[in-house]
PDB file of N, CA and C in Angstrom:
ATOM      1  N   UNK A   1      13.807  32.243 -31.932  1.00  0.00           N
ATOM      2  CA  UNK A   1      13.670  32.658 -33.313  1.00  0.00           C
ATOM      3  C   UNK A   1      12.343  33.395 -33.466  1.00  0.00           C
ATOM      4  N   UNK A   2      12.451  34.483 -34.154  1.00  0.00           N
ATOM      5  CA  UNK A   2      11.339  35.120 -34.702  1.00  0.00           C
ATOM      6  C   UNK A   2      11.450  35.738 -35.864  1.00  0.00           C
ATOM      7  N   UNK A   3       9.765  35.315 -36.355  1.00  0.00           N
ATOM      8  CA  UNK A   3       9.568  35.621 -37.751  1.00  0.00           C
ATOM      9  C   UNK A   3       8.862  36.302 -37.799  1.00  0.00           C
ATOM     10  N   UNK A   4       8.354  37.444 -39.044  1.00  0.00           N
ATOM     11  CA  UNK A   4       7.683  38.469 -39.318  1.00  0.00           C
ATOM     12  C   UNK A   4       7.280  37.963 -40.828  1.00  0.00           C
ATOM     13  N   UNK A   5       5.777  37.715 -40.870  1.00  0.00           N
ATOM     14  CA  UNK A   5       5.042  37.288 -41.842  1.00  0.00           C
ATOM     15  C   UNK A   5       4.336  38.845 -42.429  1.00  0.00           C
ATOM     16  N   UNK A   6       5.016  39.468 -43.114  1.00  0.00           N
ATOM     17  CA  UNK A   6       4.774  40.532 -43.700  1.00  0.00           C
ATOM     18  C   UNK A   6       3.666  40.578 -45.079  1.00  0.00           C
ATOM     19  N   UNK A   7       2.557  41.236 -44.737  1.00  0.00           N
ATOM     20  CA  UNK A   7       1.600  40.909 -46.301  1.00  0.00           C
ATOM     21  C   UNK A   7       1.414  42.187 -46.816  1.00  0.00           C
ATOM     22  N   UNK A   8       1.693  42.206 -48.478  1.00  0.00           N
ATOM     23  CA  UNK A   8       1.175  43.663 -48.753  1.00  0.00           C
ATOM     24  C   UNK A   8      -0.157  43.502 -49.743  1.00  0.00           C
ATOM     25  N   UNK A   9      -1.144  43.570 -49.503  1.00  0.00           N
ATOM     26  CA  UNK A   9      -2.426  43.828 -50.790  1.00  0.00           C
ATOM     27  C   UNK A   9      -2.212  45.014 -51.799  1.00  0.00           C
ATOM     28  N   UNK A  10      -1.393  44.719 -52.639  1.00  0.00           N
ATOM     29  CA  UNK A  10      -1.274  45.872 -53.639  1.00  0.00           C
ATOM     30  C   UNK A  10      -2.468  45.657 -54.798  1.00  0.00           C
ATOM     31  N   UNK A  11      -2.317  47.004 -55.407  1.00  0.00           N
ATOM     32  CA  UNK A  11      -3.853  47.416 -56.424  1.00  0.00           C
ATOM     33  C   UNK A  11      -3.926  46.140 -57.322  1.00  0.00           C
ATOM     34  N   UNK A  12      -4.971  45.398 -57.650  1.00  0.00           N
ATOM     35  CA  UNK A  12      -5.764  44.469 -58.358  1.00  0.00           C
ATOM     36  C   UNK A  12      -5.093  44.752 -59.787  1.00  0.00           C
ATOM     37  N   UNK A  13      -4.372  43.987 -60.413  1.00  0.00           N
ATOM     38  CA  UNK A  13      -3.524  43.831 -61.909  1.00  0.00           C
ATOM     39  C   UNK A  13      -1.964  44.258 -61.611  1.00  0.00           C
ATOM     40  N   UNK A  14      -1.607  45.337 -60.391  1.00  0.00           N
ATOM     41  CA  UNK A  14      -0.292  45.029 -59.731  1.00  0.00           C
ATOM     42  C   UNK A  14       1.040  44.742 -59.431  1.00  0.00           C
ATOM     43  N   UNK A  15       0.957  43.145 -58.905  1.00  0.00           N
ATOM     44  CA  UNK A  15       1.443  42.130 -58.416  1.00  0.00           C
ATOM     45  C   UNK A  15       2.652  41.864 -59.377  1.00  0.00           C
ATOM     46  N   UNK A  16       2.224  41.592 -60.701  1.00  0.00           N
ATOM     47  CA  UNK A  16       3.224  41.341 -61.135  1.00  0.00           C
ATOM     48  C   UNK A  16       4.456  42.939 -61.348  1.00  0.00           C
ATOM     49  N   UNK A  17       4.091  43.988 -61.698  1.00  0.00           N
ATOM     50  CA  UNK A  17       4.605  45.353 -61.732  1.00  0.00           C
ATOM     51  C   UNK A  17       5.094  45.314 -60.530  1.00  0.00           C
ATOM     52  N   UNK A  18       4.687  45.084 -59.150  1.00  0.00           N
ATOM     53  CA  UNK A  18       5.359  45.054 -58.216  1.00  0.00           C
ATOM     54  C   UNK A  18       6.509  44.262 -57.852  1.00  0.00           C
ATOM     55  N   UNK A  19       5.820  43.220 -58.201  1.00  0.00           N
ATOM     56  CA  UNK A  19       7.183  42.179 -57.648  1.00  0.00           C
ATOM     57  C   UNK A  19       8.513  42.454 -58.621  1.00  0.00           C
ATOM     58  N   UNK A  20       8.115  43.191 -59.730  1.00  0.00           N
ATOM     59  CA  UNK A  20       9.522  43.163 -60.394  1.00  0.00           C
ATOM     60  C   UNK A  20      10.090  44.211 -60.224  1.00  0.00           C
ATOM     61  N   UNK A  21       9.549  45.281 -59.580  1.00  0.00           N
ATOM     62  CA  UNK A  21      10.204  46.151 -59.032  1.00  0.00           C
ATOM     63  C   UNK A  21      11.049  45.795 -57.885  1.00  0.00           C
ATOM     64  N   UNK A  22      10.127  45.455 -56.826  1.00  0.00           N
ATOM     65  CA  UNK A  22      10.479  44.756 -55.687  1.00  0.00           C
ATOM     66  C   UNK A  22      11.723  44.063 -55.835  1.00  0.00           C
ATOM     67  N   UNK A  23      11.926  42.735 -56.552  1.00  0.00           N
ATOM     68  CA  UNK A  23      12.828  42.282 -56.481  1.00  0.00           C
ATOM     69  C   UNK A  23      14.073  43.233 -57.495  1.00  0.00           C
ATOM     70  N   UNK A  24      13.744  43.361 -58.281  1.00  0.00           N
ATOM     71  CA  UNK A  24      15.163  44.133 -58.506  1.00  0.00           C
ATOM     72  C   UNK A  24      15.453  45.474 -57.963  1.00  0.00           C
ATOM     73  N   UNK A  25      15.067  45.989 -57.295  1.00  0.00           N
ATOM     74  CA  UNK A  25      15.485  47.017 -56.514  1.00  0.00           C
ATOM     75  C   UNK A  25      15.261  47.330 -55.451  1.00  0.00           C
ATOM     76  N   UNK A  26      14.221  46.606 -54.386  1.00  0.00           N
ATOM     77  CA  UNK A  26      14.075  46.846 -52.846  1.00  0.00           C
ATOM     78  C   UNK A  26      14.974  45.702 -52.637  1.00  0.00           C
ATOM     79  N   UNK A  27      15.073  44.503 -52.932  1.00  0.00           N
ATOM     80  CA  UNK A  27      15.477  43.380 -52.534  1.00  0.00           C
ATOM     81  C   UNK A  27      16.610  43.558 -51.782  1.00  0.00           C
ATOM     82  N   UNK A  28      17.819  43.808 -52.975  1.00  0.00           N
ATOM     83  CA  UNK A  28      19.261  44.033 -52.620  1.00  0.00           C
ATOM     84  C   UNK A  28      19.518  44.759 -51.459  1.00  0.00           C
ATOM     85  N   UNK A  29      18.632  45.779 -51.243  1.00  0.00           N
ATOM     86  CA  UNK A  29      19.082  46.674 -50.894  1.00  0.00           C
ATOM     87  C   UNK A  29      18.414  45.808 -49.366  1.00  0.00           C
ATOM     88  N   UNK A  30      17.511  45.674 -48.741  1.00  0.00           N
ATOM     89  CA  UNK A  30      16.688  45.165 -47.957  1.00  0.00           C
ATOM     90  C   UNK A  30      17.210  44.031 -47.304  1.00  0.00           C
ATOM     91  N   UNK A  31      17.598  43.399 -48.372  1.00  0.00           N
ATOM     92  CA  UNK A  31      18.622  41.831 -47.943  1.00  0.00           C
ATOM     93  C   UNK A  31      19.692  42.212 -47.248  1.00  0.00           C
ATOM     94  N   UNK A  32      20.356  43.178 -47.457  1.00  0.00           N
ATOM     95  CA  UNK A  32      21.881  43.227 -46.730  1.00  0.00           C
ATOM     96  C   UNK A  32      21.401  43.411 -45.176  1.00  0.00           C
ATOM     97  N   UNK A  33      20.318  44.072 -44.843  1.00  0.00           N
ATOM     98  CA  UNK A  33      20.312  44.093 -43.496  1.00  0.00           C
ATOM     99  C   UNK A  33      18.775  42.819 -42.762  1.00  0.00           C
ATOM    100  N   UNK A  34      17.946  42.822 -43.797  1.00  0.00           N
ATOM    101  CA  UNK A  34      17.060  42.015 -43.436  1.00  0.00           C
ATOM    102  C   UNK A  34      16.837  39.747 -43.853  1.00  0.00           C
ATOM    103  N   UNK A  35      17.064  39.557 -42.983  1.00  0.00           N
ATOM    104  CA  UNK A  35      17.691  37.568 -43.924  1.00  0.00           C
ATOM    105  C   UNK A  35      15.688  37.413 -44.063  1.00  0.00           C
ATOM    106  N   UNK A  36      15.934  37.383 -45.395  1.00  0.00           N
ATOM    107  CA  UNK A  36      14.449  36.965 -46.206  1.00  0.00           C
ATOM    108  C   UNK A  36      14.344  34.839 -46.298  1.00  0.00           C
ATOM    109  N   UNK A  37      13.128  35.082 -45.604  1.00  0.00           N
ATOM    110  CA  UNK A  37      13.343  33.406 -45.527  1.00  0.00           C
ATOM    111  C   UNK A  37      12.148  32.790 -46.754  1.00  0.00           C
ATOM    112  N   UNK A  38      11.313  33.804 -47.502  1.00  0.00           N
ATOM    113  CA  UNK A  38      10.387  33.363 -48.435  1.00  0.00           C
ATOM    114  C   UNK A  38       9.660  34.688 -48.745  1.00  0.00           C
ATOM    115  N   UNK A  39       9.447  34.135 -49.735  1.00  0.00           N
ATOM    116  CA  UNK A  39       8.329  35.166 -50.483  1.00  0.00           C
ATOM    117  C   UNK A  39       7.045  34.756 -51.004  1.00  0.00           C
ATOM    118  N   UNK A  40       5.975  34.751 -51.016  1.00  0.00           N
ATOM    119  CA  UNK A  40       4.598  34.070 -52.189  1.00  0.00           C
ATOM    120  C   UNK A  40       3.713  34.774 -52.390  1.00  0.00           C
ATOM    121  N   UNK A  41       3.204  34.615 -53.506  1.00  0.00           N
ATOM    122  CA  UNK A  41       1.745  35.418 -54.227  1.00  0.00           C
ATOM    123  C   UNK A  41       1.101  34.929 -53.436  1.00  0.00           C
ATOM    124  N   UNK A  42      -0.395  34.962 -53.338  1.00  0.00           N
ATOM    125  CA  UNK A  42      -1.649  34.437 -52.402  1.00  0.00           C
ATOM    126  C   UNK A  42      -2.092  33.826 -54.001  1.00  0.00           C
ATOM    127  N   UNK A  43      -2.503  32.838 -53.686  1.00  0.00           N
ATOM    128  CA  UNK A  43      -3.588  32.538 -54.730  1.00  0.00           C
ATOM    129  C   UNK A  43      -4.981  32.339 -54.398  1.00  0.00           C
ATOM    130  N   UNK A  44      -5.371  32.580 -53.110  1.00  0.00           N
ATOM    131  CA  UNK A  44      -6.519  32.481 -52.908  1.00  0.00           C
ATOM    132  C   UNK A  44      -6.683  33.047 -51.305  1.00  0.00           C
ATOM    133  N   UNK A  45      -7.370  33.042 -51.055  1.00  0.00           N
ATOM    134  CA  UNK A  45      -8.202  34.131 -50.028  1.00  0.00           C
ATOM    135  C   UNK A  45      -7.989  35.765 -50.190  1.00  0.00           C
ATOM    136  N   UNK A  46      -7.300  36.692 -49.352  1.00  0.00           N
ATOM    137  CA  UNK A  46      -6.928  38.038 -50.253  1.00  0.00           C
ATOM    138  C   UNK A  46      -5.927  38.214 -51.075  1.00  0.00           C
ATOM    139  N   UNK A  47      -6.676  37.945 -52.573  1.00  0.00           N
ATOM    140  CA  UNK A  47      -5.987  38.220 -53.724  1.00  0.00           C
ATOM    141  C   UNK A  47      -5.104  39.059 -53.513  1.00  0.00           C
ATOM    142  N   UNK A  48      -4.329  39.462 -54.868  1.00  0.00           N
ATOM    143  CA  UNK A  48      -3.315  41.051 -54.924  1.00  0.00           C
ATOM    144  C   UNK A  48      -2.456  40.909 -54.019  1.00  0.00           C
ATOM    145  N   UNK A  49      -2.345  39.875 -52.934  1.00  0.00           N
ATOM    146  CA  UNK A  49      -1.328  39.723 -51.741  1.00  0.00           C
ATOM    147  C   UNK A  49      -0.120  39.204 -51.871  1.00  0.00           C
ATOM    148  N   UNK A  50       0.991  39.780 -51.778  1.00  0.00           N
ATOM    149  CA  UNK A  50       2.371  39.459 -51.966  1.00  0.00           C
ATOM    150  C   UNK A  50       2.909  38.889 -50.154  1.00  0.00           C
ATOM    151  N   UNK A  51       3.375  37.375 -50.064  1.00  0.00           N
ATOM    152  CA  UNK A  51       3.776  37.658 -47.893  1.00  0.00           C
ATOM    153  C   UNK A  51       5.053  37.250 -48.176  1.00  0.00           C
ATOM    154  N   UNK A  52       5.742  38.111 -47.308  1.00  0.00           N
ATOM    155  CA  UNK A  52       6.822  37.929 -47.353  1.00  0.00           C
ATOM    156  C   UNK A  52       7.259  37.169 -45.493  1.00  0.00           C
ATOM    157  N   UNK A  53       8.490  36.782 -45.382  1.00  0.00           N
ATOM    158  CA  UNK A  53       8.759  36.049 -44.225  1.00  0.00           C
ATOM    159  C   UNK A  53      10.329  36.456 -43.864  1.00  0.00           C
ATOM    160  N   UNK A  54      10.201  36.914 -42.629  1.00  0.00           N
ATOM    161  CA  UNK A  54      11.609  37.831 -42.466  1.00  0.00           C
ATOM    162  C   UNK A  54      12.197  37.044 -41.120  1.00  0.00           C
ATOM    163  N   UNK A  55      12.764  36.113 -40.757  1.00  0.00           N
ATOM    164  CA  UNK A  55      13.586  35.619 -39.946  1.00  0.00           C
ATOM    165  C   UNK A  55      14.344  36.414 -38.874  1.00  0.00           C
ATOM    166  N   UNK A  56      14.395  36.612 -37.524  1.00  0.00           N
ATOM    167  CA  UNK A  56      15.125  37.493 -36.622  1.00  0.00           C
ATOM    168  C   UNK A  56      15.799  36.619 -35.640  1.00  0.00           C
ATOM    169  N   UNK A  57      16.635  36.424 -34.682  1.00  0.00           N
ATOM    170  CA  UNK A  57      16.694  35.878 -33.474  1.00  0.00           C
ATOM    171  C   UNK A  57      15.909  36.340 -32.659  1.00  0.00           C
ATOM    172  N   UNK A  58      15.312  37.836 -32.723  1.00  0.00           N
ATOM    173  CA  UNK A  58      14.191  38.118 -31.864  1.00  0.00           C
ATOM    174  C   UNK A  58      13.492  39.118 -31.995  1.00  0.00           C
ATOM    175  N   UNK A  59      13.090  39.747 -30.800  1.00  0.00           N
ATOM    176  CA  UNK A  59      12.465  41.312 -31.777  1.00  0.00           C
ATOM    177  C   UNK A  59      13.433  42.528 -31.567  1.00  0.00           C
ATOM    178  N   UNK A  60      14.505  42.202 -30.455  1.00  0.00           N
ATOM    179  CA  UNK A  60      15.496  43.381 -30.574  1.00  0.00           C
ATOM    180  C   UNK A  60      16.501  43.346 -31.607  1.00  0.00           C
ATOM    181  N   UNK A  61      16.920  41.992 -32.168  1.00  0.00           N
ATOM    182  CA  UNK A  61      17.235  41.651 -33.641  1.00  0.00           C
ATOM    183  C   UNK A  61      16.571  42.428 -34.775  1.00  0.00           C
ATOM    184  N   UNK A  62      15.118  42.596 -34.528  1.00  0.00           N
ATOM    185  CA  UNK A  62      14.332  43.077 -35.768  1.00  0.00           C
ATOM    186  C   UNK A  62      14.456  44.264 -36.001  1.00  0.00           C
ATOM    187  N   UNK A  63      14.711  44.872 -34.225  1.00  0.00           N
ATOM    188  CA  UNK A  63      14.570  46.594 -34.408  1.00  0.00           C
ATOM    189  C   UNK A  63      16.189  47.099 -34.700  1.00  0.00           C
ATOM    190  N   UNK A  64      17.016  46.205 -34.827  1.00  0.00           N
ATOM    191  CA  UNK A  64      18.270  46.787 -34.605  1.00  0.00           C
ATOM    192  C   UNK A  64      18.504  47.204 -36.724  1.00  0.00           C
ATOM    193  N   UNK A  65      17.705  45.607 -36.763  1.00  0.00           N
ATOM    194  CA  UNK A  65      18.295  45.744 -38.309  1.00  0.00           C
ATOM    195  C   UNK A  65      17.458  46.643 -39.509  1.00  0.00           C
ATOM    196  N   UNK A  66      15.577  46.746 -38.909  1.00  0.00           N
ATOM    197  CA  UNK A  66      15.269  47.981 -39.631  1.00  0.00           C
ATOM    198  C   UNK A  66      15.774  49.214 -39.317  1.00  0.00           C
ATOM    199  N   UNK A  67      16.291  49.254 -38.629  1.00  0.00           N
ATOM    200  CA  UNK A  67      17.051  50.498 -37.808  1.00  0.00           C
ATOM    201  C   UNK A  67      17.950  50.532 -38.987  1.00  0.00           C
ATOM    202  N   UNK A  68      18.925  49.902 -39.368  1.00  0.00           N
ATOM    203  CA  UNK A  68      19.548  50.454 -39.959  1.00  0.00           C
ATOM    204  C   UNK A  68      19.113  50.325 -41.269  1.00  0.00           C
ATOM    205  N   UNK A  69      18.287  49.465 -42.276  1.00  0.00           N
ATOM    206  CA  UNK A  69      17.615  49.638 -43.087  1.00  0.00           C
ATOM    207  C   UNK A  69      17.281  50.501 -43.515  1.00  0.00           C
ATOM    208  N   UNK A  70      16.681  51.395 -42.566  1.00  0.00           N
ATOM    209  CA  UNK A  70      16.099  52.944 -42.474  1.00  0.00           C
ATOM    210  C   UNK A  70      17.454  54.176 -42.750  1.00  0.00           C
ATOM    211  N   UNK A  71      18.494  53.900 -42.031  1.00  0.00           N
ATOM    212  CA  UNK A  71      19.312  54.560 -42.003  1.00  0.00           C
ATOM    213  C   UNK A  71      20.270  54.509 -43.576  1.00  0.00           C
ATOM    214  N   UNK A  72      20.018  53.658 -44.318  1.00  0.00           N
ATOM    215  CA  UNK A  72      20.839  53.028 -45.879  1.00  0.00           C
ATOM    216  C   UNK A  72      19.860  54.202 -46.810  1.00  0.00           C
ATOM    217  N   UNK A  73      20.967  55.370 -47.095  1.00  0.00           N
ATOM    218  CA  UNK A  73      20.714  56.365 -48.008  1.00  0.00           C
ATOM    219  C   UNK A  73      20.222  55.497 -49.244  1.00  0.00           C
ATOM    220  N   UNK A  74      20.693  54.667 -49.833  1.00  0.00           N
ATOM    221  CA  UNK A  74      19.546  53.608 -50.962  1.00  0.00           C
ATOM    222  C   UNK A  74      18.587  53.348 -50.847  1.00  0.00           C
ATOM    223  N   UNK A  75      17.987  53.272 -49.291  1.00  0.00           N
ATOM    224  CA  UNK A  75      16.661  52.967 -49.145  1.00  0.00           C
ATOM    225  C   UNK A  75      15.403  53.782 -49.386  1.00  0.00           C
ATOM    226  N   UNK A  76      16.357  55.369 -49.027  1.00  0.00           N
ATOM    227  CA  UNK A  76      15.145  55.979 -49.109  1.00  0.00           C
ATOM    228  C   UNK A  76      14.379  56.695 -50.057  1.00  0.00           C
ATOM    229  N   UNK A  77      15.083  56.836 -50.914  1.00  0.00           N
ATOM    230  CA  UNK A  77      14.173  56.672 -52.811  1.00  0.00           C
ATOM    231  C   UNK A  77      13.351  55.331 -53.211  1.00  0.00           C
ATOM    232  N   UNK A  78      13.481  54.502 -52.002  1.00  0.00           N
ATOM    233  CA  UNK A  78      12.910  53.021 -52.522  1.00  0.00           C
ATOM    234  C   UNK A  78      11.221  53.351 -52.139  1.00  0.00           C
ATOM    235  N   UNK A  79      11.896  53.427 -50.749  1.00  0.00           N
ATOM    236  CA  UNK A  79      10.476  53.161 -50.237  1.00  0.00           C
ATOM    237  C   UNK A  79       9.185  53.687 -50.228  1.00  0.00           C
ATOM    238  N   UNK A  80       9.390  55.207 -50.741  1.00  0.00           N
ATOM    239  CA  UNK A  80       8.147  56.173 -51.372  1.00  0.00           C
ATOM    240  C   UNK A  80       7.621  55.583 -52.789  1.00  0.00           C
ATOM    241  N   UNK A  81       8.630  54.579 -53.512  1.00  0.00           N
ATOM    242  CA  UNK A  81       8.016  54.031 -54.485  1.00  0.00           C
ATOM    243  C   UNK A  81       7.079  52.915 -54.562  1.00  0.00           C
ATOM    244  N   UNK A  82       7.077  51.902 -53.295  1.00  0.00           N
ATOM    245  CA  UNK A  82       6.798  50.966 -53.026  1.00  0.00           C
ATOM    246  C   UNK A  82       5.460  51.696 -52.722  1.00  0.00           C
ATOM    247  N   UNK A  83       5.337  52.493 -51.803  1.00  0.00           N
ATOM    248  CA  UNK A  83       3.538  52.930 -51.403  1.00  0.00           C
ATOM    249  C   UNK A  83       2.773  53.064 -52.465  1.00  0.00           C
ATOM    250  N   UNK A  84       2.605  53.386 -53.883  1.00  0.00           N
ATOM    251  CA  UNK A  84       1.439  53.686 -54.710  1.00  0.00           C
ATOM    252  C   UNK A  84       0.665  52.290 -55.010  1.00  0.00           C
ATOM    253  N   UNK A  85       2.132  51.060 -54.574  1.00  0.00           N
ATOM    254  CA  UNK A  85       1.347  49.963 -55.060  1.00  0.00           C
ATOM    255  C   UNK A  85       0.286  49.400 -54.026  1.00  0.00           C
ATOM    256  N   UNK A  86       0.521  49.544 -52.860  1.00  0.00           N
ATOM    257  CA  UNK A  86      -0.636  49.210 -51.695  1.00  0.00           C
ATOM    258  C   UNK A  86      -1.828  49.846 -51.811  1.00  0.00           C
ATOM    259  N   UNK A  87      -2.265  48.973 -51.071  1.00  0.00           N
ATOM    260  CA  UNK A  87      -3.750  48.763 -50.669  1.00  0.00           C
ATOM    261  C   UNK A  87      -4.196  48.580 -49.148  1.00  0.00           C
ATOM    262  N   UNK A  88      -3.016  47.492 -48.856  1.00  0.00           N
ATOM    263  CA  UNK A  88      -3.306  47.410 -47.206  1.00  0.00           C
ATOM    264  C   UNK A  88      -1.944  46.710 -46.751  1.00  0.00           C
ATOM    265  N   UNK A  89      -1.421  46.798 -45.595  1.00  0.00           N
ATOM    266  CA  UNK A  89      -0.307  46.019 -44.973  1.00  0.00           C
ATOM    267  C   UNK A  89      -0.749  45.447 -43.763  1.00  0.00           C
ATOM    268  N   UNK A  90       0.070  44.415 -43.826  1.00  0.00           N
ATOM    269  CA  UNK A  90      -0.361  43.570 -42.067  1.00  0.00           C
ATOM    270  C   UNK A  90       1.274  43.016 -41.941  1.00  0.00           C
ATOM    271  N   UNK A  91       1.761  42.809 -41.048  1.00  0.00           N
ATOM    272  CA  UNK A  91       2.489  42.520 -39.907  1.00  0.00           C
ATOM    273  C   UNK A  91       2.519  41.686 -38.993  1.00  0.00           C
ATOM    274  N   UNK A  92       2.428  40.133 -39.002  1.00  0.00           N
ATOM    275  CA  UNK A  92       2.419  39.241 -37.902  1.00  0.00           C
ATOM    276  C   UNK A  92       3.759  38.591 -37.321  1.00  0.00           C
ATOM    277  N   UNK A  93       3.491  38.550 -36.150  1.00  0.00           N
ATOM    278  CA  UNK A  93       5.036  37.763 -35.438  1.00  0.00           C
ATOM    279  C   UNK A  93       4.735  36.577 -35.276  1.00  0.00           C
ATOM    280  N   UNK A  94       5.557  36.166 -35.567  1.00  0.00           N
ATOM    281  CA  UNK A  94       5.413  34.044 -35.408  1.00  0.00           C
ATOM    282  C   UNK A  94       6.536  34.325 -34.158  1.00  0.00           C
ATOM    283  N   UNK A  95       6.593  33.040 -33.259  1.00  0.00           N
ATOM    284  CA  UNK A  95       7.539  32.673 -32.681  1.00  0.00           C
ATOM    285  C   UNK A  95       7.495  31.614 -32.703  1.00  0.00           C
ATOM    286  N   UNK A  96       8.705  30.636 -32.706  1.00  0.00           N
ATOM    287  CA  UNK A  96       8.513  29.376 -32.358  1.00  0.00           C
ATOM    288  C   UNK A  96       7.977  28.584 -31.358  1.00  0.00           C
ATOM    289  N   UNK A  97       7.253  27.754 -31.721  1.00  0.00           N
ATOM    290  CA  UNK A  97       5.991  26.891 -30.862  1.00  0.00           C
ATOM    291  C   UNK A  97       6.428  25.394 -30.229  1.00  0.00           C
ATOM    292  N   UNK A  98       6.814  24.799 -31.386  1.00  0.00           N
ATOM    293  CA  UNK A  98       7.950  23.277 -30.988  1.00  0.00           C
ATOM    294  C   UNK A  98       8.937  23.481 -30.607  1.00  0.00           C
ATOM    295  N   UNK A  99       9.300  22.719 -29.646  1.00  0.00           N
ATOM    296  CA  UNK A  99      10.788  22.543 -29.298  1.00  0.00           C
ATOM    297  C   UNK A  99      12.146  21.547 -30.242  1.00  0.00           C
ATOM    298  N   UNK A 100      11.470  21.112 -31.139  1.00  0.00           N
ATOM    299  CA  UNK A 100      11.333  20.287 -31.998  1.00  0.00           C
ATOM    300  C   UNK A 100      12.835  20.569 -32.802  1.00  0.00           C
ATOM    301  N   UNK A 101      13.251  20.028 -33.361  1.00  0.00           N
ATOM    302  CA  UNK A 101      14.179  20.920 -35.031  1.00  0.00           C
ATOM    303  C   UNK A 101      13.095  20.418 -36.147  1.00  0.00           C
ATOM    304  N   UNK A 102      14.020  21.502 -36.583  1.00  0.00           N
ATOM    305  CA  UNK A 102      13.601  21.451 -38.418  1.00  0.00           C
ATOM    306  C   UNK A 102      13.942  20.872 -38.981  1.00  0.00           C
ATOM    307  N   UNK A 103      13.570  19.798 -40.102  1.00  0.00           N
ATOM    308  CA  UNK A 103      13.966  19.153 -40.718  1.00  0.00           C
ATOM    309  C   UNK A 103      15.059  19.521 -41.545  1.00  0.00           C
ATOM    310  N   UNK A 104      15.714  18.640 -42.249  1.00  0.00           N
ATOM    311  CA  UNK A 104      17.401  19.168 -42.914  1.00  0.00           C
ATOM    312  C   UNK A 104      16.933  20.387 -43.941  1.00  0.00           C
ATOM    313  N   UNK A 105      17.512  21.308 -43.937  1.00  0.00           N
ATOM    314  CA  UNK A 105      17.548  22.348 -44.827  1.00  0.00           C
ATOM    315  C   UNK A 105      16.702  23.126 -44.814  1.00  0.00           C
ATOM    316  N   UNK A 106      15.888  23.424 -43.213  1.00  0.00           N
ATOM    317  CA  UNK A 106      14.556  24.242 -42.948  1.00  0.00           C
ATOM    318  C   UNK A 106      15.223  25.414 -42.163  1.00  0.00           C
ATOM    319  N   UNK A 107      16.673  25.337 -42.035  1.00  0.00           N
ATOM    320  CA  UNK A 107      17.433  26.019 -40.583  1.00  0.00           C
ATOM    321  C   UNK A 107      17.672  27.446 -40.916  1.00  0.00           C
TER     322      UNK A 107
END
Protein backbone atom coordinates (compact mmCIF):
# COMPACT_ATOMS: atom_id res chain seq x y z
CA UNK A 1 0.00 0.00 0.00
CA UNK A 2 0.95 3.46 -0.77
CA UNK A 3 -0.02 6.72 0.26
CA UNK A 4 0.56 10.21 -1.01
CA UNK A 5 0.28 12.86 1.76
CA UNK A 6 -0.36 15.77 -0.52
CA UNK A 7 -0.09 19.52 1.15
CA UNK A 8 -1.13 22.67 -0.50
CA UNK A 9 -0.20 26.21 1.43
CA UNK A 10 -2.70 28.35 -0.25
CA UNK A 11 -2.77 32.42 0.19
CA UNK A 12 -3.41 33.42 4.02
CA UNK A 13 -7.59 34.09 4.32
CA UNK A 14 -7.94 31.32 1.34
CA UNK A 15 -8.62 28.06 2.77
CA UNK A 16 -11.91 28.39 3.23
CA UNK A 17 -12.59 29.86 -0.74
CA UNK A 18 -10.58 26.99 -1.58
CA UNK A 19 -11.85 24.17 -0.05
CA UNK A 20 -15.24 25.03 -1.37
CA UNK A 21 -14.20 25.16 -4.56
CA UNK A 22 -12.18 22.16 -4.19
CA UNK A 23 -14.73 20.11 -2.95
CA UNK A 24 -17.44 20.91 -5.18
CA UNK A 25 -15.72 20.80 -8.25
CA UNK A 26 -12.14 19.17 -8.25
CA UNK A 27 -13.42 16.49 -5.96
CA UNK A 28 -15.88 14.61 -8.23
CA UNK A 29 -14.06 14.85 -10.80
CA UNK A 30 -10.59 13.65 -9.03
CA UNK A 31 -12.42 10.91 -7.04
CA UNK A 32 -13.46 8.85 -9.99
CA UNK A 33 -9.91 8.09 -10.72
CA UNK A 34 -8.06 9.00 -7.45
CA UNK A 35 -9.58 6.83 -3.79
CA UNK A 36 -9.20 9.95 -1.31
CA UNK A 37 -8.57 8.48 2.13
CA UNK A 38 -8.74 12.10 4.13
CA UNK A 39 -8.56 15.51 3.95
CA UNK A 40 -7.52 18.32 6.96
CA UNK A 41 -6.89 21.98 7.54
CA UNK A 42 -3.47 22.34 9.54
CA UNK A 43 -4.20 24.11 12.56
CA UNK A 44 -0.94 24.64 13.55
CA UNK A 45 2.55 24.55 12.27
CA UNK A 46 2.20 25.79 8.37
CA UNK A 47 -0.93 27.57 8.53
CA UNK A 48 -3.10 28.11 5.12
CA UNK A 49 -2.32 24.23 4.68
CA UNK A 50 -4.98 22.05 3.27
CA UNK A 51 -3.24 17.72 3.32
CA UNK A 52 -4.82 15.69 1.58
CA UNK A 53 -4.14 11.61 1.65
CA UNK A 54 -4.44 9.62 -1.57
CA UNK A 55 -4.29 5.76 -1.09
CA UNK A 56 -2.57 3.58 -4.13
CA UNK A 57 -1.58 -0.16 -4.12
CA UNK A 58 1.63 1.34 -5.27
CA UNK A 59 3.37 3.82 -7.26
CA UNK A 60 2.59 2.22 -10.69
CA UNK A 61 -1.09 2.36 -9.32
CA UNK A 62 -0.48 6.14 -8.78
CA UNK A 63 0.94 6.79 -12.22
CA UNK A 64 -1.62 4.81 -14.02
CA UNK A 65 -4.51 6.70 -12.34
CA UNK A 66 -3.10 10.42 -12.61
CA UNK A 67 -2.53 9.37 -15.99
CA UNK A 68 -5.76 9.27 -16.62
CA UNK A 69 -6.90 12.06 -14.37
CA UNK A 70 -4.89 14.13 -16.67
CA UNK A 71 -6.40 12.68 -19.63
CA UNK A 72 -10.50 13.56 -18.16
CA UNK A 73 -11.41 16.60 -20.53
CA UNK A 74 -13.26 17.91 -16.99
CA UNK A 75 -10.12 18.14 -15.51
CA UNK A 76 -8.59 20.45 -17.43
CA UNK A 77 -10.53 23.76 -16.79
CA UNK A 78 -10.09 22.59 -13.12
CA UNK A 79 -6.79 22.62 -12.63
CA UNK A 80 -5.57 26.17 -13.93
CA UNK A 81 -8.11 27.25 -11.35
CA UNK A 82 -6.75 25.57 -8.46
CA UNK A 83 -3.08 27.39 -9.02
CA UNK A 84 -3.97 31.14 -8.01
CA UNK A 85 -4.79 29.66 -4.67
CA UNK A 86 -1.15 28.29 -3.84
CA UNK A 87 1.59 29.26 -2.26
CA UNK A 88 3.60 26.11 -2.03
CA UNK A 89 3.00 22.22 -2.68
CA UNK A 90 4.75 19.20 -1.16
CA UNK A 91 4.26 15.61 -2.02
CA UNK A 92 5.22 12.79 0.42
CA UNK A 93 5.03 8.93 -0.02
CA UNK A 94 4.18 6.93 3.01
CA UNK A 95 4.53 3.24 2.64
CA UNK A 96 3.56 0.89 4.98
CA UNK A 97 5.91 0.23 7.95
CA UNK A 98 3.91 -2.56 10.21
CA UNK A 99 3.14 -5.69 9.19
CA UNK A 100 0.43 -5.34 11.47
CA UNK A 101 -3.56 -4.76 10.28
CA UNK A 102 -5.56 -1.96 10.81
CA UNK A 103 -7.87 -1.78 13.13
CA UNK A 104 -11.74 -2.39 12.02
CA UNK A 105 -12.70 0.28 9.62
CA UNK A 106 -9.03 1.73 8.94
CA UNK A 107 -8.91 -0.67 5.59
Amino acid sequence: MLFEMRTYQVQPGKAPEFMKFYESEAIPIITKYLPLAGCWLAESGTLNSVVFLWRYEDYDDRVKRRAALNEDPAWAPIFPRILPYLVHQQSVFLRDALSIPLPAGRD
